[in-house]
PDB file of N, CA and C in Angstrom:
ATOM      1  N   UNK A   1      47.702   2.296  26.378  1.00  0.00           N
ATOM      2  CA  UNK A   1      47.778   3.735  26.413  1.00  0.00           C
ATOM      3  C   UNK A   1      46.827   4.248  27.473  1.00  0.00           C
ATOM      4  N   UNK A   2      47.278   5.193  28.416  1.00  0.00           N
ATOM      5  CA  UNK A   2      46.238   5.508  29.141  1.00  0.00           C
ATOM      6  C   UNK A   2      45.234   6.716  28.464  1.00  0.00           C
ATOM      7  N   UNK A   3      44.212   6.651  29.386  1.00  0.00           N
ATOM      8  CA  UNK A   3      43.242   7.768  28.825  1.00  0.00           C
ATOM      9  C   UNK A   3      43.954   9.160  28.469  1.00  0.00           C
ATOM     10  N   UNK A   4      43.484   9.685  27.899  1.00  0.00           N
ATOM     11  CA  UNK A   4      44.026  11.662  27.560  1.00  0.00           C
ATOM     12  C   UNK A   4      43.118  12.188  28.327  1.00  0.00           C
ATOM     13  N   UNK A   5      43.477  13.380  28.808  1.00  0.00           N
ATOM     14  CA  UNK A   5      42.665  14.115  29.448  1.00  0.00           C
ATOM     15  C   UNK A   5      41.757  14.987  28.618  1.00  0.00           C
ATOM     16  N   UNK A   6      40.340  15.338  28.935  1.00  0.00           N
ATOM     17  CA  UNK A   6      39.738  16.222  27.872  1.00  0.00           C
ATOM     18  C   UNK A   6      39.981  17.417  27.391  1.00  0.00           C
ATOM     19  N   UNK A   7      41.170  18.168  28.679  1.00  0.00           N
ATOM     20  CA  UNK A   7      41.771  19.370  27.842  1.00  0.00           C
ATOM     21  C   UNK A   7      42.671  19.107  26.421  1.00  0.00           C
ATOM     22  N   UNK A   8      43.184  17.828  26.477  1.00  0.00           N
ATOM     23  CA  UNK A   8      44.166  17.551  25.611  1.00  0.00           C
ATOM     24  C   UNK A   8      43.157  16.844  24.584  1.00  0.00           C
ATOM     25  N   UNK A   9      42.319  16.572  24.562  1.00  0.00           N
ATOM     26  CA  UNK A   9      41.316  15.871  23.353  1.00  0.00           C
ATOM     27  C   UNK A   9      40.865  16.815  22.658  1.00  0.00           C
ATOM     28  N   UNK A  10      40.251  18.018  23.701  1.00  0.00           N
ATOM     29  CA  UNK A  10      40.102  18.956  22.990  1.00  0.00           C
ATOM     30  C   UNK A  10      41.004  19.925  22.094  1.00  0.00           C
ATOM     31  N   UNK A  11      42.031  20.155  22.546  1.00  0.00           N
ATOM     32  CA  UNK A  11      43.395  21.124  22.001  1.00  0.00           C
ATOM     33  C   UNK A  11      43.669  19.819  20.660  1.00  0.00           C
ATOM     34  N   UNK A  12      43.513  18.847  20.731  1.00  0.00           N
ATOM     35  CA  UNK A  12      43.681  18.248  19.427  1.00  0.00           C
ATOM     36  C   UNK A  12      42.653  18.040  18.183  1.00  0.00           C
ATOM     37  N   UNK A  13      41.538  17.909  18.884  1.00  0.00           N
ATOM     38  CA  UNK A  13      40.295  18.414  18.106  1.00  0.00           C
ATOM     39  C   UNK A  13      40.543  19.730  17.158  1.00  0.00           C
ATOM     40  N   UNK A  14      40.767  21.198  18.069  1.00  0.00           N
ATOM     41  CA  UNK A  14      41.022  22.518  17.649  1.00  0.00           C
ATOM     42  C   UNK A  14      41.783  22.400  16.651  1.00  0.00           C
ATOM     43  N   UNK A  15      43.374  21.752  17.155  1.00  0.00           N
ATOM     44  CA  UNK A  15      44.312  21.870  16.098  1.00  0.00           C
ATOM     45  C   UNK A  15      43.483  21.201  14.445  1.00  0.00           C
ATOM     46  N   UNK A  16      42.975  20.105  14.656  1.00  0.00           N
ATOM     47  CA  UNK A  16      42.399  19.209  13.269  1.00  0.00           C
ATOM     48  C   UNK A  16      41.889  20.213  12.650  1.00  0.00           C
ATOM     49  N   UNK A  17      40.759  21.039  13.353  1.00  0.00           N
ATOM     50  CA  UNK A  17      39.647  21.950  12.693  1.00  0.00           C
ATOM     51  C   UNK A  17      40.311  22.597  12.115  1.00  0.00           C
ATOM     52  N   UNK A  18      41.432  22.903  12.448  1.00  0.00           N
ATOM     53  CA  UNK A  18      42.229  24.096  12.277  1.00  0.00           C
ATOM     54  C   UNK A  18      43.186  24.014  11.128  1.00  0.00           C
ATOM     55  N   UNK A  19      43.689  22.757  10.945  1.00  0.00           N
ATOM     56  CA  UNK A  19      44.236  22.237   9.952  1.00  0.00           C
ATOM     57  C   UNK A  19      43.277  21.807   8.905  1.00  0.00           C
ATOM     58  N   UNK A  20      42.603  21.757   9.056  1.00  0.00           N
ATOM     59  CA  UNK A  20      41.715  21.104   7.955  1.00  0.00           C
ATOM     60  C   UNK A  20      40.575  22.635   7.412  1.00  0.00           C
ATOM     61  N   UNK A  21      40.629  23.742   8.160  1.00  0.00           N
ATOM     62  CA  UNK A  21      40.331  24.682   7.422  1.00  0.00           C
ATOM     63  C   UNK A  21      41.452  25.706   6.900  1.00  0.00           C
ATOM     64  N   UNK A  22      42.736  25.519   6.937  1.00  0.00           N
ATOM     65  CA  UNK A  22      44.024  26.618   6.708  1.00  0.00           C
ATOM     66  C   UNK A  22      44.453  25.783   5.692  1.00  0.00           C
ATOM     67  N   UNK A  23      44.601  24.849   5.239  1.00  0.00           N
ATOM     68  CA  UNK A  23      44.907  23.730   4.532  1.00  0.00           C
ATOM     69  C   UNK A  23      44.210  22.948   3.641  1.00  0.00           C
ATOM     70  N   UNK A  24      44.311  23.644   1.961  1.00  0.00           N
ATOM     71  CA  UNK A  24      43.757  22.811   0.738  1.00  0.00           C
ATOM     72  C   UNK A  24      43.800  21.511   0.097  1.00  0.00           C
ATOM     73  N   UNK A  25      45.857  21.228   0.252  1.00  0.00           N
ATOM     74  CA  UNK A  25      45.404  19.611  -0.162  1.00  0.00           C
ATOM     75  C   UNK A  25      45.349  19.170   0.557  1.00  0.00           C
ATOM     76  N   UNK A  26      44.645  18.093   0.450  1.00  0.00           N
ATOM     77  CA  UNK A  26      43.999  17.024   1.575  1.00  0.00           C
ATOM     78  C   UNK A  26      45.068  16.077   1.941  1.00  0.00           C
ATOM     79  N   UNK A  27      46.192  15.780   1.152  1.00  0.00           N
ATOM     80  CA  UNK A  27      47.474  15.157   1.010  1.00  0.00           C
ATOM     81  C   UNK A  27      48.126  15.460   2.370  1.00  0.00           C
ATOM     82  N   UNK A  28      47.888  17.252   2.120  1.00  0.00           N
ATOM     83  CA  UNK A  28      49.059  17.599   3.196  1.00  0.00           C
ATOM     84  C   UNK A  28      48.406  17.150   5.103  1.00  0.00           C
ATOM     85  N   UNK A  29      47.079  17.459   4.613  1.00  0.00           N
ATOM     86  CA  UNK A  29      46.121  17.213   5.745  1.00  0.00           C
ATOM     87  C   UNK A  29      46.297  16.358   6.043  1.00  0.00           C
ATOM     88  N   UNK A  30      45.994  14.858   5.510  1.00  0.00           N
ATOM     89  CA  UNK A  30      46.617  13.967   6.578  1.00  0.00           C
ATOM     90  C   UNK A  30      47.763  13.776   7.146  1.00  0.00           C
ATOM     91  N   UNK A  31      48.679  14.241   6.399  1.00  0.00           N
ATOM     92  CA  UNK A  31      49.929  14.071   6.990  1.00  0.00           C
ATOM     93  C   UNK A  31      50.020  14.656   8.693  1.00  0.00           C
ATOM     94  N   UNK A  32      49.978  16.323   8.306  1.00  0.00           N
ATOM     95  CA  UNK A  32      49.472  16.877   9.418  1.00  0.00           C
ATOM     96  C   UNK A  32      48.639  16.515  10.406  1.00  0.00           C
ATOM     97  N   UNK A  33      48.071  16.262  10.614  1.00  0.00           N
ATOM     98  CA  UNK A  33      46.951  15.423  11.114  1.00  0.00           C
ATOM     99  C   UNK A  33      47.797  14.380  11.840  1.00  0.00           C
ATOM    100  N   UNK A  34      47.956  13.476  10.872  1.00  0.00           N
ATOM    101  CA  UNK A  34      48.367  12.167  11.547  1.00  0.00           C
ATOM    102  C   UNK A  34      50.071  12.152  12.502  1.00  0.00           C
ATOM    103  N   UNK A  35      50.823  13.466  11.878  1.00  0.00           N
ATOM    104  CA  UNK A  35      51.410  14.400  12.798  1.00  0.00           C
ATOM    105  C   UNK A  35      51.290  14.313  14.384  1.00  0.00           C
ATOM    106  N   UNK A  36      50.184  15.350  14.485  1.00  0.00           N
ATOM    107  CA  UNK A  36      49.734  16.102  15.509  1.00  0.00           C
ATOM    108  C   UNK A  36      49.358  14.536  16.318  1.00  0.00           C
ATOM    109  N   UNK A  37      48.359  13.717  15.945  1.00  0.00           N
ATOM    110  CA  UNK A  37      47.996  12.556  16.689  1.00  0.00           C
ATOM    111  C   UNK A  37      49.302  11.575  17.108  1.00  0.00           C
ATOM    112  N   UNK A  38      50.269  11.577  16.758  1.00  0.00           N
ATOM    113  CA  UNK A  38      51.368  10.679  16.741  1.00  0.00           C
ATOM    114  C   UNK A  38      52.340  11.326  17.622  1.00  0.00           C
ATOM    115  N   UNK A  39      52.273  13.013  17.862  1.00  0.00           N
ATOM    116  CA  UNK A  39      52.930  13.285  18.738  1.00  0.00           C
ATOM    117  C   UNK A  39      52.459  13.387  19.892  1.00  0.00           C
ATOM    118  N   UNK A  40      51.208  13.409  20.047  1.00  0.00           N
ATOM    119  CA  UNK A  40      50.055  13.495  21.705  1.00  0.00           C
ATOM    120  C   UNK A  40      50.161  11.809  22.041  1.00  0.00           C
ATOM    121  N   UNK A  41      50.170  11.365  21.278  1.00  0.00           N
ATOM    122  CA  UNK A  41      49.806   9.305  21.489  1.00  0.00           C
ATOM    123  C   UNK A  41      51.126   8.858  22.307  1.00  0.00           C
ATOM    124  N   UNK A  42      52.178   9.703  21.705  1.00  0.00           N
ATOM    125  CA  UNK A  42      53.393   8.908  22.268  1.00  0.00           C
ATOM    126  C   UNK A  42      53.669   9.125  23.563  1.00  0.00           C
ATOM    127  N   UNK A  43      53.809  10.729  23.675  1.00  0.00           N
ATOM    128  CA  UNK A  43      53.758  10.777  25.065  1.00  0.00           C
ATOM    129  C   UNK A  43      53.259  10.868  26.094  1.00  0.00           C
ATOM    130  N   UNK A  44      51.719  10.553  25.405  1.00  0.00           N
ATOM    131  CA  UNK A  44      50.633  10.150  26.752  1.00  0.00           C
ATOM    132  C   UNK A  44      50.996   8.757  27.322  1.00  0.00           C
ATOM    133  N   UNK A  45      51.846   8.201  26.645  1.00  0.00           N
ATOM    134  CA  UNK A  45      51.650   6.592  26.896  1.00  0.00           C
ATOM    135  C   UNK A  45      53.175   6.719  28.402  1.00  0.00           C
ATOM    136  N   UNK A  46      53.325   7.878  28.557  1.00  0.00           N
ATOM    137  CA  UNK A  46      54.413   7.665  29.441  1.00  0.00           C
ATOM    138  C   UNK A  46      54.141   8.120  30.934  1.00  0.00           C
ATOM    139  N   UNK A  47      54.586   9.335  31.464  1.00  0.00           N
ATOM    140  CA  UNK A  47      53.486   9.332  32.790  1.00  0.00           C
ATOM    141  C   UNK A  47      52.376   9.979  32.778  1.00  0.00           C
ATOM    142  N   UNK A  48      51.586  10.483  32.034  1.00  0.00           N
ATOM    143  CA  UNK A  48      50.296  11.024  31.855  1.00  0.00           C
ATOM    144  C   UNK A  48      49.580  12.225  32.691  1.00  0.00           C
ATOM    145  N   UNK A  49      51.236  13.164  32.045  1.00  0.00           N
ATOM    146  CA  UNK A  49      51.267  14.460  32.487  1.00  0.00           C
ATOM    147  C   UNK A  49      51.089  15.261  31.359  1.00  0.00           C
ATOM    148  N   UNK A  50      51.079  14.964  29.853  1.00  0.00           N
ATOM    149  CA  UNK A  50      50.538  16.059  28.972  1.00  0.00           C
ATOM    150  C   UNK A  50      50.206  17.248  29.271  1.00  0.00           C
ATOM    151  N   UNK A  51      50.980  18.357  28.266  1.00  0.00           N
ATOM    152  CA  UNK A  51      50.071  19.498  28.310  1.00  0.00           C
ATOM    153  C   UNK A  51      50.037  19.512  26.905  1.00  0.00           C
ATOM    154  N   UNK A  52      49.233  20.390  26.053  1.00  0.00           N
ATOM    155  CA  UNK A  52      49.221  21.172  25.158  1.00  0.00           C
ATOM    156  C   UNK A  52      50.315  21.549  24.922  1.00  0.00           C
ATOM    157  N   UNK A  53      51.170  22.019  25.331  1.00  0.00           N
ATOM    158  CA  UNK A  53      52.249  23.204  24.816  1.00  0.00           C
ATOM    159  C   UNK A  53      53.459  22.283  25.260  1.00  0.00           C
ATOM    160  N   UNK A  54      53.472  20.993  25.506  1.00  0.00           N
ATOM    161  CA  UNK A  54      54.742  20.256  25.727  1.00  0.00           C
ATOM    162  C   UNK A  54      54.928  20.140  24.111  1.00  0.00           C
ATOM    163  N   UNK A  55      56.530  20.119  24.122  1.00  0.00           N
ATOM    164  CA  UNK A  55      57.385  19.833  22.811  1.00  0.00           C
ATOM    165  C   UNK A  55      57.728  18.497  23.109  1.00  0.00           C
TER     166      UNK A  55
END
């Protein structure tokens, strides 16, 4: 996997904080969570143009 860029480490950081304070069970939290990380992981691994706001 190549490196992430720190805008994108950070925007995933935010989102966690963010999920993990809008969000009571902890159930749903990881899910979410492990979500958000599974969709940045995949397509960094391709040409390592990420943004934030890619779908």
């Amino acid at each position: 996997m190549k490196k992430m860029p720190a805008s994108l480490k950070k925007h995933i950081r935010n989102e966690k904080a963010r999920i993990r304070r809008d969000i009571s069970d902890l159930d749903q939290q990881k899910k979410l969570i492990a979500d958000l990380t599974k969709k940045y992981s995949d397509k960094n691994e391709g040409n390592g143009t990420v943004q934030p706001g890619d779908k």
